[in-house]
PDB file of N, CA and C in Angstrom:
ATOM      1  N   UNK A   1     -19.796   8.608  54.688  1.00  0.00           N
ATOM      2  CA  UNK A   1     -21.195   8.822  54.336  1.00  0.00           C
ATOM      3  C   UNK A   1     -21.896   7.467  54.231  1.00  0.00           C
ATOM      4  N   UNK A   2     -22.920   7.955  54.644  1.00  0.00           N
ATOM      5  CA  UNK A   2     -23.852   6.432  54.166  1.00  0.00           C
ATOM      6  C   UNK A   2     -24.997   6.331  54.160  1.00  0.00           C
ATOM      7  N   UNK A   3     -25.384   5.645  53.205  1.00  0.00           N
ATOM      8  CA  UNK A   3     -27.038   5.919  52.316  1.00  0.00           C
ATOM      9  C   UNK A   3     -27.745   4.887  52.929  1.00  0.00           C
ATOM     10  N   UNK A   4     -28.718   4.949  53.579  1.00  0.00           N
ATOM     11  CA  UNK A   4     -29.734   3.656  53.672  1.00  0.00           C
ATOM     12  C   UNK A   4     -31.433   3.889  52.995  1.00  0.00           C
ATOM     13  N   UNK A   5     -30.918   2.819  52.000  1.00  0.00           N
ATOM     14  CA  UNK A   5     -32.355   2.918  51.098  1.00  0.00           C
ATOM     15  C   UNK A   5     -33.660   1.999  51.643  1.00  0.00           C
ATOM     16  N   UNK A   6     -34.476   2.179  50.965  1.00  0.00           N
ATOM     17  CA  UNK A   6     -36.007   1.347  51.939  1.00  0.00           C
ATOM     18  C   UNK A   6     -36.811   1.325  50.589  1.00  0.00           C
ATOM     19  N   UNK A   7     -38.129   0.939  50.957  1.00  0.00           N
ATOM     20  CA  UNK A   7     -39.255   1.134  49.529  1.00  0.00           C
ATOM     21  C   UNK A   7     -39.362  -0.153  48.944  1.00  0.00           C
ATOM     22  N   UNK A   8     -37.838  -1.130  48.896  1.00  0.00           N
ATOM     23  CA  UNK A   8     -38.354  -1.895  47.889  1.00  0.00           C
ATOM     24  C   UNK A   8     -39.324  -3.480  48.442  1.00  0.00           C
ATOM     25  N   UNK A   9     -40.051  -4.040  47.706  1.00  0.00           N
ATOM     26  CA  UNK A   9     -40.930  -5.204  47.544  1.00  0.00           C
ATOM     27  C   UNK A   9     -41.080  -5.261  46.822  1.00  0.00           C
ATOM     28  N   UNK A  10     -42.275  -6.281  46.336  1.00  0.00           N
ATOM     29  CA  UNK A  10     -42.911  -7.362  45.212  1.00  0.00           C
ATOM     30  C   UNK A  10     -44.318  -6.218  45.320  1.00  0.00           C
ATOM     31  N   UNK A  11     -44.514  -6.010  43.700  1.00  0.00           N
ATOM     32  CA  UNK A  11     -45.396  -5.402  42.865  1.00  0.00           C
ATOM     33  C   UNK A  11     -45.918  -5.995  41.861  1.00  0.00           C
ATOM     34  N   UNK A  12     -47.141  -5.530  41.268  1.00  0.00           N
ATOM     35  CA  UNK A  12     -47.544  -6.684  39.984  1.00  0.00           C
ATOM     36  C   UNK A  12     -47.130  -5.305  39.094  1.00  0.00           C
ATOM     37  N   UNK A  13     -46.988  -6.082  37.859  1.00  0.00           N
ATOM     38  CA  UNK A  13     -46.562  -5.076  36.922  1.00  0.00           C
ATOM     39  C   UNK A  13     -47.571  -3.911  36.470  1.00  0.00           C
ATOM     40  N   UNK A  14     -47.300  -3.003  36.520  1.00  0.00           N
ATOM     41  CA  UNK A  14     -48.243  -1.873  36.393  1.00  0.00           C
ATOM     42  C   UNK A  14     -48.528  -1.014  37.734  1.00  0.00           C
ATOM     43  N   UNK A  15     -47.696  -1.435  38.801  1.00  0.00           N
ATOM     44  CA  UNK A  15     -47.843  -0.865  39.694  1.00  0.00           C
ATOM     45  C   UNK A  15     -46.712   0.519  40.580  1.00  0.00           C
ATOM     46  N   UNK A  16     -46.942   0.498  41.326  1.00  0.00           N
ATOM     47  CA  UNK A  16     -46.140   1.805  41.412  1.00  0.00           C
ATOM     48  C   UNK A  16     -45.085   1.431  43.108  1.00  0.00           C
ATOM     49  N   UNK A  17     -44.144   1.791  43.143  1.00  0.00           N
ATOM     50  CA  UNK A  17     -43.218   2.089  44.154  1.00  0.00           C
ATOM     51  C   UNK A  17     -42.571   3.598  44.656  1.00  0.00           C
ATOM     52  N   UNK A  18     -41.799   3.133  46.016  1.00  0.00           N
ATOM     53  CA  UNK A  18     -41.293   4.712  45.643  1.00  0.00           C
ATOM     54  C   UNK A  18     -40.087   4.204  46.850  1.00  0.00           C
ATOM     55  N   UNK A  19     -38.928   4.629  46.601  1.00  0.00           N
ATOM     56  CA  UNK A  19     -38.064   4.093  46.923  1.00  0.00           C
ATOM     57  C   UNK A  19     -37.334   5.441  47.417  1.00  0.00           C
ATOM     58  N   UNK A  20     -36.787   5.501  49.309  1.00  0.00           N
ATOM     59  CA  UNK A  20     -36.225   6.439  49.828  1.00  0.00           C
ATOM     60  C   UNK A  20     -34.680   5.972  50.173  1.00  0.00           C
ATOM     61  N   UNK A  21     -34.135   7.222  49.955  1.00  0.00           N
ATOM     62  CA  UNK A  21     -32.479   6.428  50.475  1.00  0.00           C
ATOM     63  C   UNK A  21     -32.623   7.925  51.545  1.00  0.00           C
ATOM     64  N   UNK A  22     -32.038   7.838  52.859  1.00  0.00           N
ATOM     65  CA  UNK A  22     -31.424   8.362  53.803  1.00  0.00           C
ATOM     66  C   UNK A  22     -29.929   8.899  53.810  1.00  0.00           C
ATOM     67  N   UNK A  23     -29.435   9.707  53.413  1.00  0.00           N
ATOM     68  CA  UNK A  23     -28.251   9.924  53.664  1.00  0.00           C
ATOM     69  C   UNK A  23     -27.665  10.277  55.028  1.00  0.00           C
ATOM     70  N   UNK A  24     -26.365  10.058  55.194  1.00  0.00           N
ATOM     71  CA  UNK A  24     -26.209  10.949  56.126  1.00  0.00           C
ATOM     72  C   UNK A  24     -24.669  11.852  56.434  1.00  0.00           C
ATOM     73  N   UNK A  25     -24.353  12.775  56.652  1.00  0.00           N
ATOM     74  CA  UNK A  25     -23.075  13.476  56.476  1.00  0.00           C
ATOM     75  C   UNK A  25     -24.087  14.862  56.410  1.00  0.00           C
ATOM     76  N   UNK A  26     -22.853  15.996  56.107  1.00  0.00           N
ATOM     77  CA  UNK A  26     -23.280  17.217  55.820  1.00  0.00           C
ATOM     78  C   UNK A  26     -22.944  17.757  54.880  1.00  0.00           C
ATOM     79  N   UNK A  27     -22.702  17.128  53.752  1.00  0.00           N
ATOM     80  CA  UNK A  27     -22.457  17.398  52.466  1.00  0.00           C
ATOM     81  C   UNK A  27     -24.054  17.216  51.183  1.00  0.00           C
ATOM     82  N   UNK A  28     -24.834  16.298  52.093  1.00  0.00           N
ATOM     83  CA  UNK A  28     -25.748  16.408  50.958  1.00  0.00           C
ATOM     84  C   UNK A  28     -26.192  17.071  50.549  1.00  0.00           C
ATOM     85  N   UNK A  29     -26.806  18.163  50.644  1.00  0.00           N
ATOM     86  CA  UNK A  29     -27.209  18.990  49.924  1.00  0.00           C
ATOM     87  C   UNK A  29     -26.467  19.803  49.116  1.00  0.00           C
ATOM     88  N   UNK A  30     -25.151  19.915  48.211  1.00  0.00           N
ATOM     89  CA  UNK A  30     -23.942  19.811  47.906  1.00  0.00           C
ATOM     90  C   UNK A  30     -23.448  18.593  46.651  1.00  0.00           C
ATOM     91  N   UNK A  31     -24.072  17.821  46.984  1.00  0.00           N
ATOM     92  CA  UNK A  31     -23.835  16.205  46.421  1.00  0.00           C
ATOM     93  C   UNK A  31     -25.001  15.889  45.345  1.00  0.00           C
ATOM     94  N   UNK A  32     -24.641  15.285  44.031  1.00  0.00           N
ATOM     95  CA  UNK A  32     -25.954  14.889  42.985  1.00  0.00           C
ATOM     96  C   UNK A  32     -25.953  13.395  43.983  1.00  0.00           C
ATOM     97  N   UNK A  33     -26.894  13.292  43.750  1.00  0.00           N
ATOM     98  CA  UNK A  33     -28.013  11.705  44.485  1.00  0.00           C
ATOM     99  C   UNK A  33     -28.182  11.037  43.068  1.00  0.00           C
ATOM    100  N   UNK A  34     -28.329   9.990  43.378  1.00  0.00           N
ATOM    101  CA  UNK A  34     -28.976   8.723  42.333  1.00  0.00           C
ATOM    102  C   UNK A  34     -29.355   7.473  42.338  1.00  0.00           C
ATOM    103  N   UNK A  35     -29.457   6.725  41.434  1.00  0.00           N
ATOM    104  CA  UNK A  35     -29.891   5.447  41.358  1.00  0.00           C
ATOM    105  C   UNK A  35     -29.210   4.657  40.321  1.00  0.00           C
ATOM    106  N   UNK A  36     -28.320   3.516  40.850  1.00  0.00           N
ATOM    107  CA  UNK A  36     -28.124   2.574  40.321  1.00  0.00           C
ATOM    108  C   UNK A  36     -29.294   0.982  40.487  1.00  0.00           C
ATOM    109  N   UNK A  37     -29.181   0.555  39.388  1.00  0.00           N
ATOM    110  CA  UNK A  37     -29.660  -1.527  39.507  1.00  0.00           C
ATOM    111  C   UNK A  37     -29.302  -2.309  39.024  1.00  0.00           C
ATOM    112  N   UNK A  38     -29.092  -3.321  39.426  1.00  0.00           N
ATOM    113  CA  UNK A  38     -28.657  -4.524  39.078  1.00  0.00           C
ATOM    114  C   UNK A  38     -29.504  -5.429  39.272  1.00  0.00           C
ATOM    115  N   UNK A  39     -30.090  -6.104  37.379  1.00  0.00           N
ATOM    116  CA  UNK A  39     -30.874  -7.034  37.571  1.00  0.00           C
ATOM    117  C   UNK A  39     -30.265  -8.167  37.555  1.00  0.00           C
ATOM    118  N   UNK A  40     -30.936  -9.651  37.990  1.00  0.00           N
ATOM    119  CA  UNK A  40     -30.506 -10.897  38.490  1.00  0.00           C
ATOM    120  C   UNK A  40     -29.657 -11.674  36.793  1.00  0.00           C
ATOM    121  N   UNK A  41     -28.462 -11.446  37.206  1.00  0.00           N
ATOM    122  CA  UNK A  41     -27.558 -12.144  35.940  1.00  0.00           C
ATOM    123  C   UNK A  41     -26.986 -10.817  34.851  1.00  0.00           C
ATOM    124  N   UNK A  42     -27.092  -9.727  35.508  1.00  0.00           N
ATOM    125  CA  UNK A  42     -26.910  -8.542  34.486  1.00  0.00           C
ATOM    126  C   UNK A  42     -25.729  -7.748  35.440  1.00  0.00           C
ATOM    127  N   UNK A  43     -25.244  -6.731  34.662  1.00  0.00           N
ATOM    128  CA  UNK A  43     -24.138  -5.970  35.309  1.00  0.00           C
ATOM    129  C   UNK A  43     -25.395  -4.418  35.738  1.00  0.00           C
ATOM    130  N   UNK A  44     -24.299  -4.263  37.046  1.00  0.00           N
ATOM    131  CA  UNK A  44     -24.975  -2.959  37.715  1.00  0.00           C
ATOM    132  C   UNK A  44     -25.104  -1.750  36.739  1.00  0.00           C
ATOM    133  N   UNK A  45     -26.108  -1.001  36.389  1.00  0.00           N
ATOM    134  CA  UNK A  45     -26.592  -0.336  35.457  1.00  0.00           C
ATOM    135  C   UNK A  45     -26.776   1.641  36.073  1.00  0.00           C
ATOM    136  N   UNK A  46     -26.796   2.485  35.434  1.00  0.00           N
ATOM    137  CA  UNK A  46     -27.306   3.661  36.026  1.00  0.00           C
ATOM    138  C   UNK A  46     -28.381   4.085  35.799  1.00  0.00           C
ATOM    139  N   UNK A  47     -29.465   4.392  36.513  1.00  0.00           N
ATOM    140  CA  UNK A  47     -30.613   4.889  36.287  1.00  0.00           C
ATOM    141  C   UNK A  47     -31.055   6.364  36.197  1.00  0.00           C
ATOM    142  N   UNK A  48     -30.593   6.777  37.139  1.00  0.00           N
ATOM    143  CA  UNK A  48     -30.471   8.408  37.069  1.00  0.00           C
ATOM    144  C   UNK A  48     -29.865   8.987  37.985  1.00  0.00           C
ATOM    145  N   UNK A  49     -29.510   9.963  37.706  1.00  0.00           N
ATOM    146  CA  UNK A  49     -29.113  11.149  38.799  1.00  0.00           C
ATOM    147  C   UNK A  49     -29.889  12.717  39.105  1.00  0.00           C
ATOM    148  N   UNK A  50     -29.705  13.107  40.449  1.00  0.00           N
ATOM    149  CA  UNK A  50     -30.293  14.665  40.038  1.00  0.00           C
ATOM    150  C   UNK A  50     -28.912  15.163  40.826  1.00  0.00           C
ATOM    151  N   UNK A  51     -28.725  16.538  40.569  1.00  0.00           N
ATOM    152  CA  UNK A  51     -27.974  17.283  40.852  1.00  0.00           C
ATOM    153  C   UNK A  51     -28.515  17.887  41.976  1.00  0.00           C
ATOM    154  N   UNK A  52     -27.530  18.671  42.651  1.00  0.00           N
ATOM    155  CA  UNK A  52     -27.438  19.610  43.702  1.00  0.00           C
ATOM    156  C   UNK A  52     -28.814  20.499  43.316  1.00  0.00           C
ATOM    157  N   UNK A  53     -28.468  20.547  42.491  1.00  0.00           N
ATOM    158  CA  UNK A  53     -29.720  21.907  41.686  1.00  0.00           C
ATOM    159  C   UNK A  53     -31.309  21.319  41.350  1.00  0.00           C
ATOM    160  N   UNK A  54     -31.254  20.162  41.238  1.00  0.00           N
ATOM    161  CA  UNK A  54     -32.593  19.485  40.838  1.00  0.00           C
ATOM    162  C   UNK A  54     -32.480  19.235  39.382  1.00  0.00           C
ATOM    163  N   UNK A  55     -31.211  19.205  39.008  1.00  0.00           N
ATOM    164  CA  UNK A  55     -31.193  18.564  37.486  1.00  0.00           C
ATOM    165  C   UNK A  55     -31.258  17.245  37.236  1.00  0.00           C
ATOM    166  N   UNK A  56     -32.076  16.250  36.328  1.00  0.00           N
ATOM    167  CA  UNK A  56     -32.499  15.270  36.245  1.00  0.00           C
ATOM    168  C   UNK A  56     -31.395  14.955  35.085  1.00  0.00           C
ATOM    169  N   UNK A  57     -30.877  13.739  35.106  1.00  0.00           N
ATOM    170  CA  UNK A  57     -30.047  13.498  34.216  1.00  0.00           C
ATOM    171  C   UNK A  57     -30.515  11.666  34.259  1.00  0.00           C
ATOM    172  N   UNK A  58     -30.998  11.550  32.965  1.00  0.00           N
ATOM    173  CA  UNK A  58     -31.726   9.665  32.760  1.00  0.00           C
ATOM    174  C   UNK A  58     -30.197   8.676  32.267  1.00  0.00           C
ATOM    175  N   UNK A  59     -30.075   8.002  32.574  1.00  0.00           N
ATOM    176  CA  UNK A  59     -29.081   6.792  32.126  1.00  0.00           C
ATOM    177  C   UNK A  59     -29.672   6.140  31.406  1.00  0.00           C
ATOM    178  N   UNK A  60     -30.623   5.578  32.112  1.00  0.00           N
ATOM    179  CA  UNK A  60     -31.677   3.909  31.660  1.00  0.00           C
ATOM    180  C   UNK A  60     -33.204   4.658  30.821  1.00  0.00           C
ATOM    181  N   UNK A  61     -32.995   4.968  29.443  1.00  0.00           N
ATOM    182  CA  UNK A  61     -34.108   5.439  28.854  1.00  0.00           C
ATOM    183  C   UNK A  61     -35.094   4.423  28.672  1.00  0.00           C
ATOM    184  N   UNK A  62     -35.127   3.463  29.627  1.00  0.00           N
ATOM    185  CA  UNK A  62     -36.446   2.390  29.505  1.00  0.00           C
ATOM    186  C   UNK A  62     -37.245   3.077  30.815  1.00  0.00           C
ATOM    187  N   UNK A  63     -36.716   3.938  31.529  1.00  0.00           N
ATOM    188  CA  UNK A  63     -37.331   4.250  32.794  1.00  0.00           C
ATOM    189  C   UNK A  63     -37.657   5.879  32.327  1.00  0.00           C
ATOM    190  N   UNK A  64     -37.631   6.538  31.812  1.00  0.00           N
ATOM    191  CA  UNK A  64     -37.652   7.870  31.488  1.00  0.00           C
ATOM    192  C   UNK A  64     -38.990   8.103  31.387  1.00  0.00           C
ATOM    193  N   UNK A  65     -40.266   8.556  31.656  1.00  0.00           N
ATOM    194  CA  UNK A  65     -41.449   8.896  31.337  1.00  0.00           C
ATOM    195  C   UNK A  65     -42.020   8.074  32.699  1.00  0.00           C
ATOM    196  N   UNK A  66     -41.547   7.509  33.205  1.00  0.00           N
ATOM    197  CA  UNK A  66     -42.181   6.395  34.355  1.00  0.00           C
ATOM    198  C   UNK A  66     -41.578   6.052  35.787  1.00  0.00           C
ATOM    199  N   UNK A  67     -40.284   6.415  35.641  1.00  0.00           N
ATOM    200  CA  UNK A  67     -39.414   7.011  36.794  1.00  0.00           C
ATOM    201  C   UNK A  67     -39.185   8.583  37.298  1.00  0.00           C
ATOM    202  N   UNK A  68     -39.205   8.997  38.625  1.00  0.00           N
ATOM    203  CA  UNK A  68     -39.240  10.107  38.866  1.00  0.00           C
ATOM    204  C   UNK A  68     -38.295  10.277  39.856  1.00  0.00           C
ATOM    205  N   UNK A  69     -37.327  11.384  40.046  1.00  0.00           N
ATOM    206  CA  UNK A  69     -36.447  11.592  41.051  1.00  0.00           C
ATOM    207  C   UNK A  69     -36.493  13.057  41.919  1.00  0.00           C
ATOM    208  N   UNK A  70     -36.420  13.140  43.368  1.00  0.00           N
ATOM    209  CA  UNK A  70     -36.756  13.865  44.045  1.00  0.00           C
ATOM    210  C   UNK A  70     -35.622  14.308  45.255  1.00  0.00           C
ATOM    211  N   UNK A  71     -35.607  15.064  45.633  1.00  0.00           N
ATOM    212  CA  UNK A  71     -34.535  15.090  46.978  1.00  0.00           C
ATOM    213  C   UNK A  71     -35.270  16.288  48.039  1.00  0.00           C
ATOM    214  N   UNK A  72     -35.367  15.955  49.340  1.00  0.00           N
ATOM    215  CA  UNK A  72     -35.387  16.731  50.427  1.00  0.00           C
ATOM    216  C   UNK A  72     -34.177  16.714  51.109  1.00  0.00           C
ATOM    217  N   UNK A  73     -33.577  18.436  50.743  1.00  0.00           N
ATOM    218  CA  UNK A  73     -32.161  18.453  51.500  1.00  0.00           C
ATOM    219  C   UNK A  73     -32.221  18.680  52.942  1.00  0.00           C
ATOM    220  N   UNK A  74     -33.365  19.459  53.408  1.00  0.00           N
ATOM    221  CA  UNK A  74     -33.612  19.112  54.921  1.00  0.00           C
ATOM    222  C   UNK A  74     -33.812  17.915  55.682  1.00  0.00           C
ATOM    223  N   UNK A  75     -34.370  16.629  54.891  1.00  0.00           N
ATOM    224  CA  UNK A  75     -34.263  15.775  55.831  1.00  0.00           C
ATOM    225  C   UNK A  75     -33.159  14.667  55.046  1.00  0.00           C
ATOM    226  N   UNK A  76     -32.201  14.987  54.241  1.00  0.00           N
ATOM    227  CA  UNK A  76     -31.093  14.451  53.803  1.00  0.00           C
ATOM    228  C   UNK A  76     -31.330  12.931  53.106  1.00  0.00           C
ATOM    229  N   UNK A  77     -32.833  13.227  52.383  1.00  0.00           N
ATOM    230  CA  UNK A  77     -33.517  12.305  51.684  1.00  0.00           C
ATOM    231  C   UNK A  77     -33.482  12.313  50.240  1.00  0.00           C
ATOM    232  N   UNK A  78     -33.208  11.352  49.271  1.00  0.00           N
ATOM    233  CA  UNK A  78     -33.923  11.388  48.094  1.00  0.00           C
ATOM    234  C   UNK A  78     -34.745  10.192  47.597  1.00  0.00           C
ATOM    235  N   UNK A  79     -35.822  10.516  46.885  1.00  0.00           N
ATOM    236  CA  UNK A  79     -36.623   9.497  46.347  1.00  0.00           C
ATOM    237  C   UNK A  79     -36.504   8.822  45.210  1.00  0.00           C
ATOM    238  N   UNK A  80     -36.945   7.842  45.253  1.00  0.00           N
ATOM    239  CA  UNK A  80     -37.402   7.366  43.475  1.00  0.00           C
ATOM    240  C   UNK A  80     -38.697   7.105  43.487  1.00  0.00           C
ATOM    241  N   UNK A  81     -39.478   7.580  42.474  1.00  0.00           N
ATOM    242  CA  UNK A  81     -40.707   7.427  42.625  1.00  0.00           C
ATOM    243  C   UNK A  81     -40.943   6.194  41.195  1.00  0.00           C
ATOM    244  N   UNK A  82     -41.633   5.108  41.156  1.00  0.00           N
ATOM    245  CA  UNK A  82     -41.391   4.069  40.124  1.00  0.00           C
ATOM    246  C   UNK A  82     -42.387   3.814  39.906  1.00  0.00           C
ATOM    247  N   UNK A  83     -43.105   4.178  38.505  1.00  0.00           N
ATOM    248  CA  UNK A  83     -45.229   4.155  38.345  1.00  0.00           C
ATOM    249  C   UNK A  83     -44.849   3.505  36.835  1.00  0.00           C
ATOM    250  N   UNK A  84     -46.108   2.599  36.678  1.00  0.00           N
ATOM    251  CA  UNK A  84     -46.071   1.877  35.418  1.00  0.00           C
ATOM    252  C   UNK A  84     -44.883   0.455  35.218  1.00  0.00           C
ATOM    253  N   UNK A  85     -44.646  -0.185  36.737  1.00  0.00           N
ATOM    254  CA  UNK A  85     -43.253  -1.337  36.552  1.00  0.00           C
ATOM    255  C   UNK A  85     -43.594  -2.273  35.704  1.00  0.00           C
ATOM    256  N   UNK A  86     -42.890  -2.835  35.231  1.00  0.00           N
ATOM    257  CA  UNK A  86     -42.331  -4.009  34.245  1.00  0.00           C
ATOM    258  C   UNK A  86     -41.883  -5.034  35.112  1.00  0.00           C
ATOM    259  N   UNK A  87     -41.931  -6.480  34.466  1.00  0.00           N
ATOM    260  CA  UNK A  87     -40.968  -7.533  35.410  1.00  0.00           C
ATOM    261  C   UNK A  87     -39.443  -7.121  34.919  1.00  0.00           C
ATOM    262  N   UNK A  88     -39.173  -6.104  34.002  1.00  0.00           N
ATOM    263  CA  UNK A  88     -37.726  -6.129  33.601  1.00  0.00           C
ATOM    264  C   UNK A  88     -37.385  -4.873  34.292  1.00  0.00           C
ATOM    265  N   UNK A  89     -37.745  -4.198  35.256  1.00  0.00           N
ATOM    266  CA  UNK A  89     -37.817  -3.195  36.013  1.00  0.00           C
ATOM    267  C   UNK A  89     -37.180  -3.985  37.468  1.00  0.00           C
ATOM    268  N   UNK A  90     -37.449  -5.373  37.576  1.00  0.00           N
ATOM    269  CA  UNK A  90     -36.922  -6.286  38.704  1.00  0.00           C
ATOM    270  C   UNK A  90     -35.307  -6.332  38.909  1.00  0.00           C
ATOM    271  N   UNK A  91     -34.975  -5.471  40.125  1.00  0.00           N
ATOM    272  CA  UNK A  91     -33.413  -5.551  40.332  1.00  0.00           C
ATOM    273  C   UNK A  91     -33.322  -5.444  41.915  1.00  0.00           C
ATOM    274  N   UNK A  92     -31.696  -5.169  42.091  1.00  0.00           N
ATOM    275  CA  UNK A  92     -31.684  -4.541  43.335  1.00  0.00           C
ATOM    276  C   UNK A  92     -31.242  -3.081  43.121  1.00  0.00           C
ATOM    277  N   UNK A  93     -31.711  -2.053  43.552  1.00  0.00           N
ATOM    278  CA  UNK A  93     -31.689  -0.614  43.532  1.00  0.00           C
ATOM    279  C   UNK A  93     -30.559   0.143  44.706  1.00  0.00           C
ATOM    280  N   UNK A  94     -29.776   0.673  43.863  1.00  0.00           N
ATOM    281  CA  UNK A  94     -28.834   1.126  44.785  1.00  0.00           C
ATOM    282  C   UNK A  94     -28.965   3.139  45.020  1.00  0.00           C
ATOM    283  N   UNK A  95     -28.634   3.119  46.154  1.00  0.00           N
ATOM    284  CA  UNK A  95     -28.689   4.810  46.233  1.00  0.00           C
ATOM    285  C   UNK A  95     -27.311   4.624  45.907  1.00  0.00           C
ATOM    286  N   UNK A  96     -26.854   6.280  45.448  1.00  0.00           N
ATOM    287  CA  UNK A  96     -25.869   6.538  44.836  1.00  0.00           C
ATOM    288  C   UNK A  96     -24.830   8.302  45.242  1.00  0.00           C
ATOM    289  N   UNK A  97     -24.073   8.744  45.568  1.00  0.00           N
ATOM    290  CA  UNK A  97     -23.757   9.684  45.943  1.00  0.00           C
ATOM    291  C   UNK A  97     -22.436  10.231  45.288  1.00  0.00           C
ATOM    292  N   UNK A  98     -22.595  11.081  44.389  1.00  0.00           N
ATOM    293  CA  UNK A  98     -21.310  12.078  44.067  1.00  0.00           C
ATOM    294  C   UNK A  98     -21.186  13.040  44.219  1.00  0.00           C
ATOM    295  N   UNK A  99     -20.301  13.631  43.649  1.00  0.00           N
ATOM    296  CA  UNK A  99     -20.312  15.392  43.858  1.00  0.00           C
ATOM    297  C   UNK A  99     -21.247  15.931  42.518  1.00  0.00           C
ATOM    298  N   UNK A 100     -21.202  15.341  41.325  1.00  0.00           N
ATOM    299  CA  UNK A 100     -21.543  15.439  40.310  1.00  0.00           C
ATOM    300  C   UNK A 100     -22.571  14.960  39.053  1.00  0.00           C
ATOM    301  N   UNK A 101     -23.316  14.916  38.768  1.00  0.00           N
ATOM    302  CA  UNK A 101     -24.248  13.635  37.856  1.00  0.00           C
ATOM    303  C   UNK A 101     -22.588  12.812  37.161  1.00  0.00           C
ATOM    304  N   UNK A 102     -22.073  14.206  36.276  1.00  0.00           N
ATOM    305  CA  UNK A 102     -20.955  13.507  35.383  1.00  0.00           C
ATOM    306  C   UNK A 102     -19.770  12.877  35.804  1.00  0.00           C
ATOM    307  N   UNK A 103     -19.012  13.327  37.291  1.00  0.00           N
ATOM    308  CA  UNK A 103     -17.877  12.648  38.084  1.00  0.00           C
ATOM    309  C   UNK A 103     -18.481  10.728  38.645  1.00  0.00           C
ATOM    310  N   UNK A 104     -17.349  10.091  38.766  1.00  0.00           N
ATOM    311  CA  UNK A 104     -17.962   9.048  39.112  1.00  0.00           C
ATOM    312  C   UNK A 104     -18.374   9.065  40.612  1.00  0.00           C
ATOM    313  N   UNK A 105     -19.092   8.020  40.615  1.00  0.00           N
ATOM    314  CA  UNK A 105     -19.643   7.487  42.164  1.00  0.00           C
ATOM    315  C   UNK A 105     -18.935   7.224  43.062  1.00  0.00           C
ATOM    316  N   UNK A 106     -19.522   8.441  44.616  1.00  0.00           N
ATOM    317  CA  UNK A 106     -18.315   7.923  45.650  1.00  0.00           C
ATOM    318  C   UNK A 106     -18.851   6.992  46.734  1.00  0.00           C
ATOM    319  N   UNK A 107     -19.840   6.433  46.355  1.00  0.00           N
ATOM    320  CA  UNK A 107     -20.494   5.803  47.647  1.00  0.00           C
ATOM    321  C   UNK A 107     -21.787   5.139  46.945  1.00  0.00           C
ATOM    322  N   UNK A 108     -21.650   4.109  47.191  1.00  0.00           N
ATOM    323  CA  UNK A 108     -23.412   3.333  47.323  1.00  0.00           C
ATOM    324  C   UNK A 108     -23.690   2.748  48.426  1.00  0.00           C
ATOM    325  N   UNK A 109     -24.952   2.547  48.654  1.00  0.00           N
ATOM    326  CA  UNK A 109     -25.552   2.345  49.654  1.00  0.00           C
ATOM    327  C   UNK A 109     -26.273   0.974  49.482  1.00  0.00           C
ATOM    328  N   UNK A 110     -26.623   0.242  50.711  1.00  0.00           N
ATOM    329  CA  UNK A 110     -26.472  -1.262  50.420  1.00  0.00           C
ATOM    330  C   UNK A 110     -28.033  -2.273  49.324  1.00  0.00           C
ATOM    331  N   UNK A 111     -28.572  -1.322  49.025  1.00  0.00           N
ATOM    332  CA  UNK A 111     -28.908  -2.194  48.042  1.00  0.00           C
ATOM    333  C   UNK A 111     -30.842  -2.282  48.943  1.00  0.00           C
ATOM    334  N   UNK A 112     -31.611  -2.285  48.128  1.00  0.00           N
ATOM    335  CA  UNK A 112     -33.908  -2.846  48.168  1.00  0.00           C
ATOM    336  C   UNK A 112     -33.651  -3.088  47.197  1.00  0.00           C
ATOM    337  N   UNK A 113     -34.170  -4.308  47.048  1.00  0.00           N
ATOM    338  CA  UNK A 113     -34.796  -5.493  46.076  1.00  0.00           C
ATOM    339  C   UNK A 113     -36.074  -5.166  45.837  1.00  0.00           C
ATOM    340  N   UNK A 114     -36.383  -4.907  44.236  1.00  0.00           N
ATOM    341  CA  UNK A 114     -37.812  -4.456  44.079  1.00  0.00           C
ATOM    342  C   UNK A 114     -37.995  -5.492  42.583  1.00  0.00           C
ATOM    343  N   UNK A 115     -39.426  -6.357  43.077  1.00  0.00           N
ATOM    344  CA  UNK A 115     -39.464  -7.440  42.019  1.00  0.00           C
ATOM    345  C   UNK A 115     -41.123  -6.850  42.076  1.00  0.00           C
ATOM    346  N   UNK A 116     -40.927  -7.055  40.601  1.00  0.00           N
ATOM    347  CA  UNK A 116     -42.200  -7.076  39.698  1.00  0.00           C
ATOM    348  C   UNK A 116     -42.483  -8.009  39.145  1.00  0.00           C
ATOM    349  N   UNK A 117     -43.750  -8.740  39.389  1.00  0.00           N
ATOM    350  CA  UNK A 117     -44.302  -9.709  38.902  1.00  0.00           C
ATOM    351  C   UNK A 117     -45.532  -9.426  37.967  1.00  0.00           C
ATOM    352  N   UNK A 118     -45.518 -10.487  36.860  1.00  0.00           N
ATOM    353  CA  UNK A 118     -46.386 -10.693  35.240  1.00  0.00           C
ATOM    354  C   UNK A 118     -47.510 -10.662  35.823  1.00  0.00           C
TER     355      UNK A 118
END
């Protein structure tokens, strides 16, 4: 399997992104999707997951009210939608693929750099 994500650039803070990962195989729609980041000098973090079902499950409660997660299983897409950024919102964003929100991660995908600037 393999995820190719897009979306990310340089934003001023308060602004909005939206970040697509591509999957591809025939399991996605089957598979919870997500989002990992890793900011510059920090360990890789979880941001969220949704389930097969459209269940939203938050990791990073600094993003909860201001992050949004989405999936089109027909075109083997999911989104992040990112409104209201922070410069501490600045990482690299990984797509993410399991069977499960709660099982671990079987795949990430290589990584958009999304920097927010003061």
């Amino acid at each position: 399997v393999q995820l190719q994500a897009s979306g990310g650039g340089l934003v001023q803070a308060g602004g909005s992104l939206r970040l697509s990962c591509a999957a591809s195989g025939r399991t996605f729609s089957s598979n919870a999707m997500g989002w990992f980041r890793q900011a510059p000098g920090k360990e890789r973090e979880g941001v969220l997951c949704i389930s097969n079902t459209g269940r939203v499950t938050y990791y990073a409660g600094s993003v909860k009210g201001r992050f949004t997660v989405s999936r089109d299983n027909a075109k083997n897409t999911v989104y992040l939608q990112m409104n209201s950024l922070k410069p501490e919102d600045t990482a690299v964003y990984y797509c993410t693929r399991r069977w499960h929100c709660h099982t671990p991660v079987q795949d990430f995908g290589q990584g958009t750099l999304v920097t927010v600037s003061s």
